[in-house]
Protein backbone atom coordinates (compact mmCIF):
# COMPACT_ATOMS: atom_id res chain seq x y z
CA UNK A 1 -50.45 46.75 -23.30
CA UNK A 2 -47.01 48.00 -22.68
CA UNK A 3 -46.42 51.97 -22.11
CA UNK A 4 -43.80 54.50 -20.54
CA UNK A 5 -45.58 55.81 -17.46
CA UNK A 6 -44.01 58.64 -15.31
CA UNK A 7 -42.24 58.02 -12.16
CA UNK A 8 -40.05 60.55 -9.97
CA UNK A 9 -37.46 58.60 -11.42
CA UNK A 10 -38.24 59.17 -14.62
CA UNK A 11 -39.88 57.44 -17.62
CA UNK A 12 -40.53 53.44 -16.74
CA UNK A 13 -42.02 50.64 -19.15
CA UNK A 14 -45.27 48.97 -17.35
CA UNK A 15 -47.89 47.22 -18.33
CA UNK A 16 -51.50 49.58 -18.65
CA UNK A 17 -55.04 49.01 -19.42
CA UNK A 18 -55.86 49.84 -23.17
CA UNK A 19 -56.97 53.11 -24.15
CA UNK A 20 -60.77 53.26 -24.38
CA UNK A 21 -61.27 56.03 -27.63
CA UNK A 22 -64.05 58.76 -27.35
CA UNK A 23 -66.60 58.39 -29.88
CA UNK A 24 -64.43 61.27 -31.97
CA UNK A 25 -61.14 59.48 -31.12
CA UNK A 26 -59.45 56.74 -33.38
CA UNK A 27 -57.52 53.95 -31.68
CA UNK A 28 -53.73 54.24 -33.47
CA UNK A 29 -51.17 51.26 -33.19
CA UNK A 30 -47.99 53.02 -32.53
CA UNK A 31 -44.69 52.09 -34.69
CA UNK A 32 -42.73 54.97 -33.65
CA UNK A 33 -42.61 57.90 -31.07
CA UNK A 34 -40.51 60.91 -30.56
CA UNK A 35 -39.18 62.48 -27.26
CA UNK A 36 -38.67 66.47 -26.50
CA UNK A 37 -36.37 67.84 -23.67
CA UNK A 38 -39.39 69.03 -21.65
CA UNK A 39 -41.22 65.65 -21.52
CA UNK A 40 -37.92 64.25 -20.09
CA UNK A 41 -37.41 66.99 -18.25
CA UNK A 42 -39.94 67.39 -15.98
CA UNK A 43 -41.67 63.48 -15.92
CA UNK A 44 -41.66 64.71 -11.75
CA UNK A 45 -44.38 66.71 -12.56
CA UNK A 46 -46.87 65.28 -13.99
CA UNK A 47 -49.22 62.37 -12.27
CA UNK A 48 -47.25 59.09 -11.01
CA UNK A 49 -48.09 56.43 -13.43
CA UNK A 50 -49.72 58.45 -16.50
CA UNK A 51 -48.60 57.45 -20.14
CA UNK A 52 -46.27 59.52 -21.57
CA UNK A 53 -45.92 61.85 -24.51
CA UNK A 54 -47.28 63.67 -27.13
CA UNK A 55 -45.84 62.61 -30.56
CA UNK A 56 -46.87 59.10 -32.40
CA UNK A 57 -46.71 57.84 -35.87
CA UNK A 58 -48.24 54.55 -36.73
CA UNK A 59 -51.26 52.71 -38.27
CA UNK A 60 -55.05 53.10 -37.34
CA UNK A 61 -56.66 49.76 -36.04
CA UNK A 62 -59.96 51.35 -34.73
CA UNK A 63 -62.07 54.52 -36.63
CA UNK A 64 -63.48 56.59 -34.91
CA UNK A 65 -66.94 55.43 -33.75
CA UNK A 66 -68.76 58.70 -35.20
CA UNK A 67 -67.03 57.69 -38.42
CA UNK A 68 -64.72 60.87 -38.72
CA UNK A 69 -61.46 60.29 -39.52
CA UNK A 70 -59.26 58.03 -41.26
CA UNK A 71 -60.27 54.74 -41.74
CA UNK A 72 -58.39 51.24 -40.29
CA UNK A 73 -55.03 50.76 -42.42
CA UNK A 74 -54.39 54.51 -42.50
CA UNK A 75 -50.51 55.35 -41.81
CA UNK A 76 -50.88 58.60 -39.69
CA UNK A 77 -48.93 60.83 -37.45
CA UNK A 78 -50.63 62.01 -34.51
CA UNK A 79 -50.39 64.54 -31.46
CA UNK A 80 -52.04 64.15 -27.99
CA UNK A 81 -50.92 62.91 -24.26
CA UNK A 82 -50.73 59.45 -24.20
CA UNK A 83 -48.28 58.77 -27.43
CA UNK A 84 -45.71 56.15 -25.35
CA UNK A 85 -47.60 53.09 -25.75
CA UNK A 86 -48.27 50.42 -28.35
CA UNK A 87 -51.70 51.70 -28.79
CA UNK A 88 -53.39 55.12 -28.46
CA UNK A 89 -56.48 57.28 -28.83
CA UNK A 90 -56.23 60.75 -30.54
CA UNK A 91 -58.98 62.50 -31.49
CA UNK A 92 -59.10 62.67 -35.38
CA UNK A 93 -58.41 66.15 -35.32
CA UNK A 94 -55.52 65.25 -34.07
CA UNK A 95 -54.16 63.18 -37.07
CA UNK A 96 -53.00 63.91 -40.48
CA UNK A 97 -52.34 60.66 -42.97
CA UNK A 98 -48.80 60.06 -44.00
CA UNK A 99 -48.39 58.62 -47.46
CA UNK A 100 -47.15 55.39 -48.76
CA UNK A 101 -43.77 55.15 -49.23
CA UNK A 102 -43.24 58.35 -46.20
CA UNK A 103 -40.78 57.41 -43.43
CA UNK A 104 -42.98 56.86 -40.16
CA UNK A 105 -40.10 57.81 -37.94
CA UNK A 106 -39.12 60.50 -39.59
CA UNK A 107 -42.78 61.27 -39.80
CA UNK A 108 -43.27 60.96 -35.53
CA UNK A 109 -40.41 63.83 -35.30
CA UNK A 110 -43.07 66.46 -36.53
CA UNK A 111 -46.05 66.95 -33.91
CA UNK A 112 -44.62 68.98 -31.27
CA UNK A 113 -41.89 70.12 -32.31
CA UNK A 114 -43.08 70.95 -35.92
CA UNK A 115 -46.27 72.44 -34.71
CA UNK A 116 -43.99 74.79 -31.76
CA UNK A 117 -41.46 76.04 -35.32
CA UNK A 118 -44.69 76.60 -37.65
CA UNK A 119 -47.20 78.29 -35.19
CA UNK A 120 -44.42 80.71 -33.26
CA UNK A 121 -43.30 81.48 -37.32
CA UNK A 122 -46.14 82.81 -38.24
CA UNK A 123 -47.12 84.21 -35.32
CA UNK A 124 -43.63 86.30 -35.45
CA UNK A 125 -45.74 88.36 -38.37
CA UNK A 126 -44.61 89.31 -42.25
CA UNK A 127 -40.72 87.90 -42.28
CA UNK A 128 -39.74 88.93 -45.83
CA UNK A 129 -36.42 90.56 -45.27
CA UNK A 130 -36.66 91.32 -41.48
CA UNK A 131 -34.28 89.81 -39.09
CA UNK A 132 -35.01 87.20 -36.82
CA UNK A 133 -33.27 85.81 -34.39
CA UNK A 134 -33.79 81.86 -33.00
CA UNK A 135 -31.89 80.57 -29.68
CA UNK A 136 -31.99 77.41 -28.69
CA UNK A 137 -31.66 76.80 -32.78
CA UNK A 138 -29.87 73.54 -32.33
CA UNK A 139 -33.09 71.58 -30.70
CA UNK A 140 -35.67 69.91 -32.52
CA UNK A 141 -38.01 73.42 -32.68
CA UNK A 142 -34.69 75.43 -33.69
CA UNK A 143 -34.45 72.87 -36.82
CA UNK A 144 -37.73 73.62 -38.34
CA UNK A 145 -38.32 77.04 -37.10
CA UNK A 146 -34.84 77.79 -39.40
CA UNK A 147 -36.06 76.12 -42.79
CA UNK A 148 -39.86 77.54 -41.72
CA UNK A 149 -38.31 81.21 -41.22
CA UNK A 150 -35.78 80.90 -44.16
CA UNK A 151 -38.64 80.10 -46.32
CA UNK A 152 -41.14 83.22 -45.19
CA UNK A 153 -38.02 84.98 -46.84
CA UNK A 154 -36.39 86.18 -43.42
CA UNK A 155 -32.88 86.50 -42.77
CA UNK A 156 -32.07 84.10 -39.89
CA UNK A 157 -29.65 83.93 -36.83
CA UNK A 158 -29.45 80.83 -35.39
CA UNK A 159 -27.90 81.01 -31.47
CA UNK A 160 -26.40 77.75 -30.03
CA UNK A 161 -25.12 77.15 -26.67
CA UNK A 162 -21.39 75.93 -28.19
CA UNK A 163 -19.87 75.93 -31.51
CA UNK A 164 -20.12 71.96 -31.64
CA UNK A 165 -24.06 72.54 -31.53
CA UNK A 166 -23.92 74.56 -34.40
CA UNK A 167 -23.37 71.93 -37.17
CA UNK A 168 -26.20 71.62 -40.07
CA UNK A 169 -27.67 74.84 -39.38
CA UNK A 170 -25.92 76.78 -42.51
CA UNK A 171 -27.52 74.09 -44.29
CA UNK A 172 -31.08 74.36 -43.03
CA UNK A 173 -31.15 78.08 -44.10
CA UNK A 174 -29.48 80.30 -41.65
CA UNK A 175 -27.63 83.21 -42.48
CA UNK A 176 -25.76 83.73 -39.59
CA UNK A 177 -24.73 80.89 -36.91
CA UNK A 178 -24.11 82.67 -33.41
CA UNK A 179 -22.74 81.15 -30.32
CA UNK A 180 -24.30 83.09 -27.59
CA UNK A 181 -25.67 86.54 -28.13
CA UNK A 182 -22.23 88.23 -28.07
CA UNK A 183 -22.23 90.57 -31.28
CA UNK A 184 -25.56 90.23 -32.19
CA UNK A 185 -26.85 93.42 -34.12
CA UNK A 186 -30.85 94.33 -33.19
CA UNK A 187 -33.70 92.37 -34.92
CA UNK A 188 -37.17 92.88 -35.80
CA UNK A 189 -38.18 89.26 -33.88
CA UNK A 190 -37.27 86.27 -31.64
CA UNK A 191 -38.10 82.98 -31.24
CA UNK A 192 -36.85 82.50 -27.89
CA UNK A 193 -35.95 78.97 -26.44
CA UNK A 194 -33.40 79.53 -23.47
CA UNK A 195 -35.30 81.39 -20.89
CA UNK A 196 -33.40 83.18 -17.82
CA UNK A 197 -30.90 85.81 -19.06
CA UNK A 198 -31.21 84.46 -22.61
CA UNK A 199 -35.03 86.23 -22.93
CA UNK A 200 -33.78 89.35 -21.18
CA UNK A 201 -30.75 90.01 -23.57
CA UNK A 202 -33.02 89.21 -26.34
CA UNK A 203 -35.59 91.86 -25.62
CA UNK A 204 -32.74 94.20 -25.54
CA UNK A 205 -32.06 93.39 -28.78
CA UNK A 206 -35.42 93.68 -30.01
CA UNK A 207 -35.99 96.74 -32.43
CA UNK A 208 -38.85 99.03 -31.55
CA UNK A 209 -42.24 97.46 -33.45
CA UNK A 210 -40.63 94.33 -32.71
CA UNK A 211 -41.74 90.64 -30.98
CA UNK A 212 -40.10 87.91 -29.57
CA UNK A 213 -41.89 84.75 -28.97
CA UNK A 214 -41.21 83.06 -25.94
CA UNK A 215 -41.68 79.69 -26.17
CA UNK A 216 -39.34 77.18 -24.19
CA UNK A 217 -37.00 77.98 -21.07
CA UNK A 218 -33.93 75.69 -21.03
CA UNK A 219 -31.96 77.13 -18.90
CA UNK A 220 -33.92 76.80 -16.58
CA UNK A 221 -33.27 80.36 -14.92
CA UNK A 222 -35.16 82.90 -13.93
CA UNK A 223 -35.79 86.13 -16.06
CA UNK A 224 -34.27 89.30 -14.03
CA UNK A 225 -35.97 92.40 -15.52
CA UNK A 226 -34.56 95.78 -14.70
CA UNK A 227 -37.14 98.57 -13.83
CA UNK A 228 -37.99 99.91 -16.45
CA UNK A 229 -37.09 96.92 -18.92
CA UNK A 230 -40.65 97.76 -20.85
CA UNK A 231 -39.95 101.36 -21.85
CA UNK A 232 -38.66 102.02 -25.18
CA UNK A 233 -38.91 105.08 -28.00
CA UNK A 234 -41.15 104.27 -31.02
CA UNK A 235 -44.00 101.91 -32.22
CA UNK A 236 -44.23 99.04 -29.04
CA UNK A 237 -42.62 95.85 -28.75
CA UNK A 238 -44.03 93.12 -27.54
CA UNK A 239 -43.60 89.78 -25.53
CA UNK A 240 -45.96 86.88 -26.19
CA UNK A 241 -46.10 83.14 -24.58
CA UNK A 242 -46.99 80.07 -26.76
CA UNK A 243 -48.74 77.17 -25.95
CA UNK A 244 -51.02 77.06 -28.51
CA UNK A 245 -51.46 73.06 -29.32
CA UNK A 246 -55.36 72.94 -30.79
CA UNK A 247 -57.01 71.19 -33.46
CA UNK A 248 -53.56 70.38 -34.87
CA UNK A 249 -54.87 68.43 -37.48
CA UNK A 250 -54.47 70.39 -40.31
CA UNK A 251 -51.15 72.17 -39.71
CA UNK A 252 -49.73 68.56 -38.57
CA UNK A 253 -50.96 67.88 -42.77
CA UNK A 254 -49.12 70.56 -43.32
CA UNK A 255 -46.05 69.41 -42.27
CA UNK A 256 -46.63 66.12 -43.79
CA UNK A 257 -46.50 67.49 -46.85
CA UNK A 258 -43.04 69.65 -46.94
CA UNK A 259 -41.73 66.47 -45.12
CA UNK A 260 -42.89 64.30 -48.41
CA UNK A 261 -41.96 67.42 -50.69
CA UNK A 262 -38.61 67.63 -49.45
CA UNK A 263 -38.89 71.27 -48.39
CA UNK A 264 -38.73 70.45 -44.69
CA UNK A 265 -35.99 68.37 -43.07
CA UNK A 266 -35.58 66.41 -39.47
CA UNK A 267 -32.58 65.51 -37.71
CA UNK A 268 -32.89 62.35 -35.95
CA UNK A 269 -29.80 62.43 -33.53
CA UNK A 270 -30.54 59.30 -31.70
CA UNK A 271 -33.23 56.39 -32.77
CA UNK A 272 -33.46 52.93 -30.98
CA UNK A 273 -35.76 50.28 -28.89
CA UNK A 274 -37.85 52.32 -26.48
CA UNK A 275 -36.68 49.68 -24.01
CA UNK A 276 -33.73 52.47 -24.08
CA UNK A 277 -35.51 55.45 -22.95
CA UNK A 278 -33.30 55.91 -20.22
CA UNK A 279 -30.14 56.23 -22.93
CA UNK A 280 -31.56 58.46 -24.74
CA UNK A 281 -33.27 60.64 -21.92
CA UNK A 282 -29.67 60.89 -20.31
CA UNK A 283 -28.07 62.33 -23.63
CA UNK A 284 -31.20 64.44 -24.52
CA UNK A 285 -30.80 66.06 -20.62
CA UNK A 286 -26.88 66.17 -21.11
CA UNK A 287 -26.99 67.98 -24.57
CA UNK A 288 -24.92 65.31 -25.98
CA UNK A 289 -27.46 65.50 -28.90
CA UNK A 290 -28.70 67.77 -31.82
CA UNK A 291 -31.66 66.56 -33.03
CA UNK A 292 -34.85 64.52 -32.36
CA UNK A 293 -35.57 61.25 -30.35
CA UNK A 294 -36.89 58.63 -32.08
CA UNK A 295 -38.11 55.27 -30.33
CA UNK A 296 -39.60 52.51 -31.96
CA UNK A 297 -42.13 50.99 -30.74
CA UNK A 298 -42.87 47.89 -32.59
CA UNK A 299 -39.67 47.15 -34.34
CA UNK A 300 -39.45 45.25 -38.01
CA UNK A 301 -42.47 46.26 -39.44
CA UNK A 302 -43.02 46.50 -43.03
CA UNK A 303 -46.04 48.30 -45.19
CA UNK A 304 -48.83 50.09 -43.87
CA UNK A 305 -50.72 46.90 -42.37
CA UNK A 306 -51.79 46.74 -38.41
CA UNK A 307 -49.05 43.88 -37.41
CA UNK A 308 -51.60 42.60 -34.71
């Protein structure tokens, strides 16, 4: 079969053996997979010639051999290494069905992204009426984690890198739209995607009892904490790291389900032929887009059938 495998050079089409599934794992046919800014980002690091990514939507053409899971036919979206390829195995823990008549693409958007917004949300604690702030709030995590926060009832302060990057958000739910950090009043938590001097400002601006979630680090820069940076009057605040990714299943359903419902949106800022990976890498690394990646993988394919 066909895949993207990682190269110094970046992401590459070859040819790969199939995946062989686990006796827990069903074999998916991928129609469409999405990209994130890390996976792009650092393809250097991970081993020369693995398949890439993590988020798949498509069709299942082999159960699972223990007989968990959805059965062959199912449409399903699906999270787990491996998702650049026509075919591959997730374990079905890893899968959540997607309904007739659901848009697969916009459906392969969710898993990492999706499961980053809902799971740093709620860790963030009770958000009725408390501030939060989100940087990075223009990526594919800044998307949901706005409509998820807006809808736990919290007031929400979305902070781009430039004022082009800041169109939709109003519309999504946020109550303020903030380029930079400049004249930002103190909030009760952050969901921090910028890293470097971004986290540091935004602990400053953390009220006491507070907690900021950091969970990406765009910039790319280091963190320079002053001594003392951890000292503050009143109940603690606190700093936590997320890379919580297990049995996804369930909140992946989830987010299925406010997709289908309407309550949850996705931007898809740039969808084509995955033979065009590099395109889209290039504008994803140049912040030339707001939004998700979405490549399709077998093109013109109607209904919920296996087209093989």
């Amino acid at each position: 079969m066909r895949a993207l495998i990682a190269t110094a050079e970046g992401p590459r089409m070859s040819a790969v053996a199939d995946p062989v599934p686990g006796p827990d794992a069903a074999l998916v046919e991928v129609r469409h997979a999405s990209a994130n800014h890390g996976e792009v980002r650092h393809t250097a690091v991970l081993p020369a010639g693995s398949v890439m990514g993590y988020d798949a939507a498509g069709v299942v053409v082999g159960q699972a051999a223990d007989g968990s899971g959805p059965p062959v036919g199912t449409r399903v979206v699906a999270f787990g290494m491996g998702a650049w390829a026509e075919r591959a195995a997730f374990p079905t823990g890893s899968l959540a069905a997607v309904p007739p008549g659901a848009d697969l693409a916009e459906a392969a958007t969710l898993p990492l992204a999706g499961l980053t917004a809902l799971r740093t949300v709620r860790a963030a604690g009770p958000l009725l009426g408390r501030r939060l702030l989100i940087t990075g709030a223009s990526g594919g995590v800044g998307h949901f984690a706005v409509q998820l926060a807006r809808r736990a009832g919290a007031y929400v302060i979305a902070s781009v890198g430039a004022p082009g990057r800041a169109e939709g958000l109003r519309e999504l739910g946020a109550d303020e739209v903030v380029v930079g950090l400049d004249g930002v009043r103190p909030v009760d938590a952050v969901l921090e995607l910028v890293g470097g001097p971004h986290l540091v400002r935004c602990w400053e601006l953390l009220r006491p009892g507070g907690g900021l979630q950091s969970i990406g680090w765009a910039s790319g820069e280091p963190a320079v904490l002053s001594p003392g940076w951890s000292f503050s009057l009143g109940p603690a605040r606190s700093l936590h790291s997320f890379g919580n990714v297990s049995t996804p299943g369930p909140d992946l359903e989830l987010l299925v389900g406010m997709l289908v419902a309407g309550t949850l949106s996705t931007r898809v800022a740039w969808r084509g032929s995955w033979e065009r990976i590099g395109e889209a890498a290039d504008a994803l690394l140049g912040r030339r887009l707001s939004g998700k990646i979405v490549m399709d993988i077998v093109p013109d394919v109607d209904g919920d059938a296996p087209s093989r």
